[in-house]
Protein backbone atom coordinates (compact mmCIF):
# COMPACT_ATOMS: atom_id res chain seq x y z
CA UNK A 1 76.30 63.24 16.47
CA UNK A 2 74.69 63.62 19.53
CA UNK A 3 75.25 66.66 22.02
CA UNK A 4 76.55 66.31 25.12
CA UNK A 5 74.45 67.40 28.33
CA UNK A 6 74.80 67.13 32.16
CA UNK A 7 71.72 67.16 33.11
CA UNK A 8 67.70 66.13 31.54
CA UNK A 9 67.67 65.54 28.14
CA UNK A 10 66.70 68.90 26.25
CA UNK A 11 64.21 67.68 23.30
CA UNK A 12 64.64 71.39 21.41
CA UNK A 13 68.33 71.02 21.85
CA UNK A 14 69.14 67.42 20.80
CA UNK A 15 67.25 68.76 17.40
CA UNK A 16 69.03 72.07 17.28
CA UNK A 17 72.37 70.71 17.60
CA UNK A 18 71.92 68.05 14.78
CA UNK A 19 71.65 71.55 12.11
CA UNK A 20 75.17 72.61 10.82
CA UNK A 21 73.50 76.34 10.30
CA UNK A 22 72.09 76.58 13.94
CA UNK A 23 75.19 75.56 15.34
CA UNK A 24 77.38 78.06 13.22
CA UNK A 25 75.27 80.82 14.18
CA UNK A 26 75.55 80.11 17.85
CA UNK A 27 79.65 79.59 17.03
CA UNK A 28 79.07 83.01 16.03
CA UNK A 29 77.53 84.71 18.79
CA UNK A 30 79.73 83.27 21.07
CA UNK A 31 82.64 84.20 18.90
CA UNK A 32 81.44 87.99 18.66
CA UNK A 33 81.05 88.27 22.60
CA UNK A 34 84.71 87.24 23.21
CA UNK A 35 85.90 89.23 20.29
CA UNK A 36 83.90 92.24 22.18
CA UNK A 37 85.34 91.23 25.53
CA UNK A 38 88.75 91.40 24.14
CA UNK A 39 88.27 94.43 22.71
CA UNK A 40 86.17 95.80 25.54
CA UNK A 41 88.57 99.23 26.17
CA UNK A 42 88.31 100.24 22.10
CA UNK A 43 84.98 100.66 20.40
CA UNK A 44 85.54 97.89 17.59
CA UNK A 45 83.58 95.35 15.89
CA UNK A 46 84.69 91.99 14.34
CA UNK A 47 83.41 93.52 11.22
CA UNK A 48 85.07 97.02 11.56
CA UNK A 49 88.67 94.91 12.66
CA UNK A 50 88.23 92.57 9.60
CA UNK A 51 87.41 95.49 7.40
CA UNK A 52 90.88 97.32 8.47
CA UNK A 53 92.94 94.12 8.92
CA UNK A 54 91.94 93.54 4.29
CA UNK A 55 92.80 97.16 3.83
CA UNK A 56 96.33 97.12 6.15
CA UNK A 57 96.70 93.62 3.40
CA UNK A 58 95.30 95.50 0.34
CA UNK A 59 95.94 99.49 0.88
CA UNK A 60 94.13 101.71 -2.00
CA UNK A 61 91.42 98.88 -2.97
CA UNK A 62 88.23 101.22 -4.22
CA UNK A 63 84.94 100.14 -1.55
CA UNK A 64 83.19 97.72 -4.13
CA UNK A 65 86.17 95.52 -3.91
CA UNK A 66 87.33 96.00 -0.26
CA UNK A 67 83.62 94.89 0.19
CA UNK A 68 84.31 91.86 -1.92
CA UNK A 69 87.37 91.05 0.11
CA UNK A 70 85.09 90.70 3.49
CA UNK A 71 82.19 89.86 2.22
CA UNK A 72 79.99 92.71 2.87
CA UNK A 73 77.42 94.29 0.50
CA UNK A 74 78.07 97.90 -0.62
CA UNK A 75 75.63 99.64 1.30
CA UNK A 76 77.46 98.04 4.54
CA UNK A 77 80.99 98.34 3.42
CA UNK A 78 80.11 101.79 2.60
CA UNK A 79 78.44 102.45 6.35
CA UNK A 80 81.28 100.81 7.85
CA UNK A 81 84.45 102.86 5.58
CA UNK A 82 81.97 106.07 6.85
CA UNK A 83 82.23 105.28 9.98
CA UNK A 84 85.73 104.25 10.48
CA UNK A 85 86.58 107.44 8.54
CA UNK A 86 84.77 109.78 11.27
CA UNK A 87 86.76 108.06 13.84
CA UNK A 88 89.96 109.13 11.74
CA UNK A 89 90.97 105.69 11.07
CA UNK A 90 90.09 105.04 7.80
CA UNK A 91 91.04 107.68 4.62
CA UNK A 92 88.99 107.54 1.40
CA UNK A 93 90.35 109.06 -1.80
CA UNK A 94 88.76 109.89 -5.60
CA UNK A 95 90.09 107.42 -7.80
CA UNK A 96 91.61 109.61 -10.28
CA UNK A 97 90.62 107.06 -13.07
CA UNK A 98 87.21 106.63 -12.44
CA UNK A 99 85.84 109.74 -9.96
CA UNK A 100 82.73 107.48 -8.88
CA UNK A 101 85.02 105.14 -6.60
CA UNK A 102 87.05 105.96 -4.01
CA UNK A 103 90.09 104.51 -3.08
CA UNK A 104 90.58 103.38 0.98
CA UNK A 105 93.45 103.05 3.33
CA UNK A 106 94.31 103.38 6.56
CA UNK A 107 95.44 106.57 8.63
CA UNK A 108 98.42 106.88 10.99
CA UNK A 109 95.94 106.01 13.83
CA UNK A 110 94.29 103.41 11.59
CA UNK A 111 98.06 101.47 11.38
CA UNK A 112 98.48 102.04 14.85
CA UNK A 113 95.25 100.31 16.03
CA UNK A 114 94.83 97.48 13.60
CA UNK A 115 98.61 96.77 14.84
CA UNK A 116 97.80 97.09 18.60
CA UNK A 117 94.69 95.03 19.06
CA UNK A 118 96.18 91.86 16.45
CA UNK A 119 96.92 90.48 19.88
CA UNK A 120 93.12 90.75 21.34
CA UNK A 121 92.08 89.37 17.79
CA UNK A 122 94.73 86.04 18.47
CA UNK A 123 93.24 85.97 21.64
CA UNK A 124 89.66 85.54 21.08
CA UNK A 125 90.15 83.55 18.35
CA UNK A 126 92.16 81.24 20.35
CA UNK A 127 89.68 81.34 23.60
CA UNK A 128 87.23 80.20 20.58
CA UNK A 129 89.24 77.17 19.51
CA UNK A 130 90.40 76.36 22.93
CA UNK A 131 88.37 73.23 23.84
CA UNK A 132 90.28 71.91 20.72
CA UNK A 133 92.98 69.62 20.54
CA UNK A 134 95.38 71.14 18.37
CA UNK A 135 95.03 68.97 15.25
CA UNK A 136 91.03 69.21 15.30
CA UNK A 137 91.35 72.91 15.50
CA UNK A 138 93.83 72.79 11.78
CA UNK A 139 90.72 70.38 10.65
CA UNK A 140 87.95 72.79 12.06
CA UNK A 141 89.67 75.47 10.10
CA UNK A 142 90.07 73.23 6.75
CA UNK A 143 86.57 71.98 6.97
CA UNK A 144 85.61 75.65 7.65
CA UNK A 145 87.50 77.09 4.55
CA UNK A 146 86.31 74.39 2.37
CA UNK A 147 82.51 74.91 2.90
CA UNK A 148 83.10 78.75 2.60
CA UNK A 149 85.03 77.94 -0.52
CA UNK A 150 82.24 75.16 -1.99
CA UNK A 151 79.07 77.44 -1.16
CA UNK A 152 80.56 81.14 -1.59
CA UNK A 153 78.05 81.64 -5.35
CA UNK A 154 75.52 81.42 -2.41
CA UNK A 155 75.80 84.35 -0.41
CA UNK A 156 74.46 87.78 -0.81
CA UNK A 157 77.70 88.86 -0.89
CA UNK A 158 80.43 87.06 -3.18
CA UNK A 159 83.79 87.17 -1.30
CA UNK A 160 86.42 88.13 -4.62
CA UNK A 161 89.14 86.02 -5.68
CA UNK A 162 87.78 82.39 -4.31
């Protein structure tokens, strides 16, 4: 597949855009910027707003498996619950079964702001896809899932339950 360019043919870029991995990562930046621009008047990142979105789905998961569910590593998902608590959006709790884990949900405000910027997420998720027609953005998404899906043993971090 060859890239598309308007104007003299870019040697370093007709090689970059035949590698799946360079191309993701630059999916990603670009992805990240809108998310930011969307979310430009609160001080959230894609990873803090997927964080809160799996514990708004899965209130009182412990960190190691709230981790698990977004694929971070403790040591992040730790950082990030820290910091999200501070900001009084995030609660965590001593497991009364096992004191060494702590239990995390959401606070009031916590609720309240995962629920208000769901529509900035939509948006730059949709500004993403929006080149697409709409049936190559459900195959972008199914090719997407099943790569994450067929390669997941191969990431630092194993996402649970795939």
């Amino acid at each position: 597949m060859k890239p598309s360019t308007s104007g003299p043919a870019d040697p370093a870029k007709a090689l970059l855009f035949q590698r799946p991995g360079f191309l993701i990562r630059r999916l990603h930046q670009i992805h990240v910027a809108m998310f930011l621009e969307e979310f430009k008047t609160e001080s959230v990142t894609p990873v803090q707003y997927g964080l809160m979105t799996a514990v708004a789905a899965l209130p009182g998961l412990d960190q190691t498996a709230l981790g698990q569910e977004v694929g971070l590593d403790r040591t992040t998902t730790a950082d990030v619950v820290k910091r999200l608590e501070d900001r009084g959006l995030l609660e965590r709790k001593p497991n009364p079964q096992d004191r060494r884990t702590r239990h995390v949900s959401l606070t009031d405000e916590g609720q309240r702001l995962v629920a208000a910027l769901h529509a900035n997420m939509t948006r730059a998720q949709e500004r993403l896809l929006e080149p697409l027609r709409e049936a190559e953005k459900s195959m972008l998404m199914d090719l997407m899932q099943r790569l994450v899906e067929a390669n997941n043993q191969y990431s630092r971090t194993i996402l649970r339950g795939i």
